[in-house]
Protein backbone atom coordinates (compact mmCIF):
# COMPACT_ATOMS: atom_id res chain seq x y z
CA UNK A 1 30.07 39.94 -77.98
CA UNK A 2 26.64 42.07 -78.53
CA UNK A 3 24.74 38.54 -76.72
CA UNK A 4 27.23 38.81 -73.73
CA UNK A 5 26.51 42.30 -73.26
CA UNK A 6 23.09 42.02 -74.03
CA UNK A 7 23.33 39.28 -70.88
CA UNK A 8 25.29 41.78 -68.22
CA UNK A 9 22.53 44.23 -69.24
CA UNK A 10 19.80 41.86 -68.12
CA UNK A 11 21.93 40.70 -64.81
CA UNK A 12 22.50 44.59 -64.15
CA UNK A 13 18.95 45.15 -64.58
CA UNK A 14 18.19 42.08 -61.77
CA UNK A 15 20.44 43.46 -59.54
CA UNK A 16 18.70 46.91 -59.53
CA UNK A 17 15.35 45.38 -59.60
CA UNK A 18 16.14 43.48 -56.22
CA UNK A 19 17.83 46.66 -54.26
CA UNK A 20 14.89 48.66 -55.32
CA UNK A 21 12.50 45.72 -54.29
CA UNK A 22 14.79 45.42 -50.87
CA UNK A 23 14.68 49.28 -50.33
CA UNK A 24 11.37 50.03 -51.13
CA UNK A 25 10.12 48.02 -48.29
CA UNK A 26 7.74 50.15 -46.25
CA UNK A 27 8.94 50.62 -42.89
CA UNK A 28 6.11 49.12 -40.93
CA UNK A 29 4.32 46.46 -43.28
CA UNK A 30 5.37 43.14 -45.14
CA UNK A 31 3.37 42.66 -48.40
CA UNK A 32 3.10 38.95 -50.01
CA UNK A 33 6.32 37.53 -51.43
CA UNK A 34 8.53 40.36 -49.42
CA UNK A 35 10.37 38.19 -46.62
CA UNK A 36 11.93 39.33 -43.70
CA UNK A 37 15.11 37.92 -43.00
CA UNK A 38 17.13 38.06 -39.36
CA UNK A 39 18.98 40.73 -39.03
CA UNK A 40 15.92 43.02 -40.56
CA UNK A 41 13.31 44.48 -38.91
CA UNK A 42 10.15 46.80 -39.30
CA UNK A 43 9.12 49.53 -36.94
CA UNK A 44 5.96 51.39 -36.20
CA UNK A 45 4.81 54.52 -37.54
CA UNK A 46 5.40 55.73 -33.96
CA UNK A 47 9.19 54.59 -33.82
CA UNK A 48 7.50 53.06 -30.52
CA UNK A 49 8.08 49.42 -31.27
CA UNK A 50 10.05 47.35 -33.69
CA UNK A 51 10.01 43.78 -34.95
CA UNK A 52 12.32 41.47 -35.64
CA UNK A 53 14.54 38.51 -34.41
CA UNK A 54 16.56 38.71 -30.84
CA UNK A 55 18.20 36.51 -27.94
CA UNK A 56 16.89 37.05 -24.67
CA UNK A 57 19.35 37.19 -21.92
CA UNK A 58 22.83 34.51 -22.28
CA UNK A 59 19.97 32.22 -24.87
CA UNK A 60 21.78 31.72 -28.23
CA UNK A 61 18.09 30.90 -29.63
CA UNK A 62 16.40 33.10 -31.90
CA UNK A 63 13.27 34.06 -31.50
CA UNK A 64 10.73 36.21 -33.66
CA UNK A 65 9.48 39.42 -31.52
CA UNK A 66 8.04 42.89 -30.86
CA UNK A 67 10.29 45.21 -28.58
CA UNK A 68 10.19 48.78 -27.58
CA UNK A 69 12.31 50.21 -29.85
CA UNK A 70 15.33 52.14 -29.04
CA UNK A 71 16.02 49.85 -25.61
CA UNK A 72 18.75 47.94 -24.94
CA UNK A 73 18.76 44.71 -24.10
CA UNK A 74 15.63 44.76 -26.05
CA UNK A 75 12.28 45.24 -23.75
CA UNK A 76 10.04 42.75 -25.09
CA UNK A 77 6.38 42.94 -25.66
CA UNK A 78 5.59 40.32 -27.65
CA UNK A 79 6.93 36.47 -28.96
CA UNK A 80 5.80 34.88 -31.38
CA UNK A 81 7.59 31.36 -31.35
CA UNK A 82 7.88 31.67 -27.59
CA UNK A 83 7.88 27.35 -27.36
CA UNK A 84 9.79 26.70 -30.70
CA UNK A 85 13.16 28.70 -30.91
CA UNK A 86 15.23 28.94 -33.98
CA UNK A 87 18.78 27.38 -33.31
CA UNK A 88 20.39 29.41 -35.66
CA UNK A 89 19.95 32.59 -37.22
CA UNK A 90 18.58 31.79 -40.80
CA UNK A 91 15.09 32.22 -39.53
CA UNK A 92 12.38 33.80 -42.35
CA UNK A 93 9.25 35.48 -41.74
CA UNK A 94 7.23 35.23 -44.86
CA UNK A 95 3.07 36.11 -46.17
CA UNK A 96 1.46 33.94 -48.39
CA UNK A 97 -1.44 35.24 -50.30
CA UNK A 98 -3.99 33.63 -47.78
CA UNK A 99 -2.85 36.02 -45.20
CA UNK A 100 -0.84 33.37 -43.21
CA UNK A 101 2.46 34.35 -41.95
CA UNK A 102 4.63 31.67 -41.27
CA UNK A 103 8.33 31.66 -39.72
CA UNK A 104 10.39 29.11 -40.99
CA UNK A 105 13.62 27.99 -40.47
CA UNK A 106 16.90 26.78 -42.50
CA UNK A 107 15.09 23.55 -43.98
CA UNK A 108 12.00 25.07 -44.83
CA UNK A 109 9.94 23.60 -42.11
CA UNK A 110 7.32 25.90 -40.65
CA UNK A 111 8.27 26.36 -36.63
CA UNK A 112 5.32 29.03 -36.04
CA UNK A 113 2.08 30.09 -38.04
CA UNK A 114 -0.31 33.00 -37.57
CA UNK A 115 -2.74 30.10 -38.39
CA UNK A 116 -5.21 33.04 -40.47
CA UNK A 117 -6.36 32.66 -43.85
CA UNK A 118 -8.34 35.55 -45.72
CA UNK A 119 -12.19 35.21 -46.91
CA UNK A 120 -11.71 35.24 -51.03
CA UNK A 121 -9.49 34.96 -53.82
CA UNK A 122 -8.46 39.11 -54.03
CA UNK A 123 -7.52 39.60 -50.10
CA UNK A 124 -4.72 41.34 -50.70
CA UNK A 125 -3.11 41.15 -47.45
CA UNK A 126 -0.56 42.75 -45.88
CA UNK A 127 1.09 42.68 -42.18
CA UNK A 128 1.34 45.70 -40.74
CA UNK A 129 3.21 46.99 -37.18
CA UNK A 130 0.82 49.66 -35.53
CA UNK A 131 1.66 52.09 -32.98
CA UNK A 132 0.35 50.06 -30.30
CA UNK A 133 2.45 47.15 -30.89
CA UNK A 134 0.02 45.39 -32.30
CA UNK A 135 0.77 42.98 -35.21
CA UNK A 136 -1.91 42.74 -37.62
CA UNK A 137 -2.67 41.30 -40.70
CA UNK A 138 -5.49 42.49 -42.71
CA UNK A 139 -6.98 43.04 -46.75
CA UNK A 140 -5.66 46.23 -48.45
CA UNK A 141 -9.30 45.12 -50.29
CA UNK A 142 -11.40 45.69 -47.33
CA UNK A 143 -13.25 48.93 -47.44
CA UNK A 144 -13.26 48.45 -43.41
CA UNK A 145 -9.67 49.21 -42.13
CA UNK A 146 -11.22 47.68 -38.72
CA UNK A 147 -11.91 44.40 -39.70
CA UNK A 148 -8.92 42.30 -39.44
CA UNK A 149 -7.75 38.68 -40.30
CA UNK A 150 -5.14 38.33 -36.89
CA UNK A 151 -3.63 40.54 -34.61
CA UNK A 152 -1.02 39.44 -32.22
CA UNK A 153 -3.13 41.21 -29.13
CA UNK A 154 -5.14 38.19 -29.24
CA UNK A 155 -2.00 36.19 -28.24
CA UNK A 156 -0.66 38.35 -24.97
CA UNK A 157 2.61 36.73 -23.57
CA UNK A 158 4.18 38.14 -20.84
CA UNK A 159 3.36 41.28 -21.51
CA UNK A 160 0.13 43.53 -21.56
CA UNK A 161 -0.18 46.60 -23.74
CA UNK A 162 -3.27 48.82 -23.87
CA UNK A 163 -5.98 48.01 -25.88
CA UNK A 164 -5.22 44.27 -25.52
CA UNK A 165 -8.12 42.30 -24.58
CA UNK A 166 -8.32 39.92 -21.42
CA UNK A 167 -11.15 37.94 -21.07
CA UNK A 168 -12.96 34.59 -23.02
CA UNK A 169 -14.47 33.49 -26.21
CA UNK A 170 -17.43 32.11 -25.63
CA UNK A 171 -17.97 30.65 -29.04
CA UNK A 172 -14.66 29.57 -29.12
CA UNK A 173 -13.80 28.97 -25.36
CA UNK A 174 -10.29 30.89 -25.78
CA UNK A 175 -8.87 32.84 -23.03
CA UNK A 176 -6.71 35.95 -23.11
CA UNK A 177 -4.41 35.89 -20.61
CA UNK A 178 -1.42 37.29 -19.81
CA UNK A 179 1.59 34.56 -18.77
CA UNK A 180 5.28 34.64 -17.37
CA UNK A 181 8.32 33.70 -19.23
CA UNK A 182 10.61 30.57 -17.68
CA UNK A 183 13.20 33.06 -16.69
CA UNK A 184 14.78 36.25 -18.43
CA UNK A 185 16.55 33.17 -21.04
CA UNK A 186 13.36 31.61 -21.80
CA UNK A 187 10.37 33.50 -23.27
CA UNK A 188 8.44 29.93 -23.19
CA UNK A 189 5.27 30.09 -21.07
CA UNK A 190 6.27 30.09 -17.20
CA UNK A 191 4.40 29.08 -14.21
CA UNK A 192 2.38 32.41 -13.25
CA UNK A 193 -0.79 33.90 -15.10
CA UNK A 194 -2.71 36.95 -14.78
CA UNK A 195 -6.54 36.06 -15.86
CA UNK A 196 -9.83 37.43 -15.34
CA UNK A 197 -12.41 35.41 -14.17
CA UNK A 198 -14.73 35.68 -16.72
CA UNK A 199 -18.59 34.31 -15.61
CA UNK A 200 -21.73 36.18 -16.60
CA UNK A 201 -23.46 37.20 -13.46
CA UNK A 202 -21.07 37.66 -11.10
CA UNK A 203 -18.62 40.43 -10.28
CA UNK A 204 -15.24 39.39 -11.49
CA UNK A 205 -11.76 39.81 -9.94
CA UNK A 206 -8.43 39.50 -11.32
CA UNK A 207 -6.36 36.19 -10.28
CA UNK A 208 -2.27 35.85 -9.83
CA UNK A 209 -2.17 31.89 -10.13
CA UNK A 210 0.50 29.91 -10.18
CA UNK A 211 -0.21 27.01 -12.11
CA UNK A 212 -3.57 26.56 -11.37
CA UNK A 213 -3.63 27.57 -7.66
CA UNK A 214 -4.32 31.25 -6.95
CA UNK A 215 -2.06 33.27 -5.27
CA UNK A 216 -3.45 36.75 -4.95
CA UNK A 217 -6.63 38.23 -6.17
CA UNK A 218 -7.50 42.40 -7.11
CA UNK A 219 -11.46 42.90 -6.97
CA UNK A 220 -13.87 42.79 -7.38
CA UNK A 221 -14.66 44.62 -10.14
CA UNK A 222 -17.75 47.34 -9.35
CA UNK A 223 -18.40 48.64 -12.95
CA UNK A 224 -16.00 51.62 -12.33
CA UNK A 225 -12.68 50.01 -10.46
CA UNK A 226 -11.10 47.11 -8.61
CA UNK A 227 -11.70 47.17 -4.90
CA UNK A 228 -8.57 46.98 -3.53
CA UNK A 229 -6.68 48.47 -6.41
CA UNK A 230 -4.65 51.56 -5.62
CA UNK A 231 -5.71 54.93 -6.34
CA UNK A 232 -3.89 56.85 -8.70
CA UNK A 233 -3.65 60.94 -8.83
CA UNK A 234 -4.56 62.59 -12.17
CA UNK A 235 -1.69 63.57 -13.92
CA UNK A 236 -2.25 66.14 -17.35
CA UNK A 237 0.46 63.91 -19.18
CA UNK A 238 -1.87 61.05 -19.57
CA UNK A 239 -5.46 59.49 -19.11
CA UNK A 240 -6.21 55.85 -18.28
CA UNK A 241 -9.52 53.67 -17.90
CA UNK A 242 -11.00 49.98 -17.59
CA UNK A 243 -13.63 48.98 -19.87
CA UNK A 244 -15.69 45.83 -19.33
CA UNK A 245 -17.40 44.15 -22.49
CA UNK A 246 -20.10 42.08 -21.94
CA UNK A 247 -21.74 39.98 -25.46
CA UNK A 248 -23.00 36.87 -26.41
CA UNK A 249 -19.79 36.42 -28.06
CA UNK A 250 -17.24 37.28 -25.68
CA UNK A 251 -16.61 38.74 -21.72
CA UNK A 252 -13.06 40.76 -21.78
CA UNK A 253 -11.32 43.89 -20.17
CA UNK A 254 -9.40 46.46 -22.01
CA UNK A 255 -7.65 49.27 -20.69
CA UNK A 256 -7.75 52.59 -22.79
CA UNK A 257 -4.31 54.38 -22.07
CA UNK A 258 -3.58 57.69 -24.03
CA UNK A 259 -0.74 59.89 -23.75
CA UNK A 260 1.67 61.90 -25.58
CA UNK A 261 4.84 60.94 -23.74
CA UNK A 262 4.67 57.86 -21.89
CA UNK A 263 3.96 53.83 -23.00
CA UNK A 264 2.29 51.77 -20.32
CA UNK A 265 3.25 48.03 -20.04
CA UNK A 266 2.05 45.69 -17.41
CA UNK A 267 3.95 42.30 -17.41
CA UNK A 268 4.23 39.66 -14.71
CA UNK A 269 7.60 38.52 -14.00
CA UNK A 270 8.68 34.92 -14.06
CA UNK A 271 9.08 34.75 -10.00
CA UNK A 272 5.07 36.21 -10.27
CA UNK A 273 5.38 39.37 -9.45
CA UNK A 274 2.78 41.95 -11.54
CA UNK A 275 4.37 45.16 -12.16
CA UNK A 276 3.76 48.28 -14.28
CA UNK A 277 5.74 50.71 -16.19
CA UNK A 278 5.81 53.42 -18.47
């Protein structure tokens, strides 16, 4: 009798252990060994964006993303496993203790990978959801809250958010870009990109291509603006500006965006068409 009660005692104990471990869940981070399930999401300090699984559109795939939160259907800044959808909804988002996170689905099998591993045995990492919308994962051990083991701003879809760069690698030859989705169904890359043209020396323009054949162009770029671009009154509710970075490393644009009650998103559209909102 005392050994079966000694056993509910210990199951009782699990139980509360696991709801505490469920509920204790910060609202914007995953830690190592705390997976997030579909059906669960984190959210930005903000309350700006959330993440978590959705359908786009009529799809009945599942797919791992970043939205504006508090929208509905779901505006969609970011995808992670934009060319390898889930066909069900037991999809897991997990951190290892190399900093990876992988989504995996029903079997086990890894369909998408940050592809990031930490420097060192004592990383510590942990993914966290800023207020930009930027996914990050980065060591609770490193004294430099800037340096970071992978951000999802380094892999724009459709969608560009400020502080995103666009622009090239030149050590590793990787663009930024941002690219269309195959229709409002499909989040897999579509036929229309919005690139820089990114070569040292010469004044660089923006290019709408569609495939590889360029459609439209905004430039070029004089150090302060786009020719061409249109000009925008100044408004007290928010300040914007272009930034061009020029290093031996890497060529990109960022825009700075900062307001109080708006969120700017640029996206192109899957019929090409480059549009802006806030």
């Amino acid at each position: 009798m005392e050994m079966n009660q000694t056993i509910c005692i210990m199951l009782l104990y699990s139980v509360i252990f696991f709801l505490m471990l469920k509920t204790c869940r910060s609202l914007d981070t995953i830690v190592v060994h705390q997976n997030l399930l579909d059906g669960e999401t984190i959210i930005s300090g903000n309350a700006a964006f959330e993440l978590g699984f959705f359908s786009p559109g009529s799809s009945k795939y599942r797919y791992l993303g970043i939205w504006f939160k508090n929208t509905s259907p779901h505006t969609v800044a970011w995808v992670a496993n934009r060319e390898t959808p889930l066909t069900d909804s037991s999809g897991m988002l997990k951190l290892d203790s190399q900093g990876i996170l992988s989504l995996v689905n029903s079997s086990g099998t890894t369909i998408w990978s940050s592809n990031s591993t930490t420097s060192g045995t004592n990383a510590n990492p942990v993914a966290h959801l800023l207020d930009t919308g930027n996914l990050v994962i980065k060591s609770e051990n490193q004294t430099n809250k800037n340096i970071l083991i992978w951000q999802s701003f380094d892999y724009p879809g459709d969608t560009y958010l400020p502080g995103m760069k666009l622009g090239k690698n030149f050590i590793t030859g990787r663009e930024m870009y941002v690219t269309s989705w195959k229709s409002a169904d499909d989040p897999s890359p579509g036929k229309y990109t919005i690139r820089f043209s990114m070569v040292k020396g010469n004044y660089q323009q923006v290019h709408i291509r569609k495939s590889s054949v360029i459609e439209g162009r905004i430039g070029p770029y004089n150090g302060i603006a786009f020719a061409g671009q249109p000009s925008y009154k100044s408004n007290p509710l928010y300040t914007f500006n272009f930034d061009m970075i020029v290093d031996e490393n890497e060529m990109y644009f960022v825009l700075n965006f900062m307001s109080t009650s708006f969120l700017l998103r640029l996206i192109v559209t899957p019929g090409g068409k480059y549009e802006v909102f806030n």
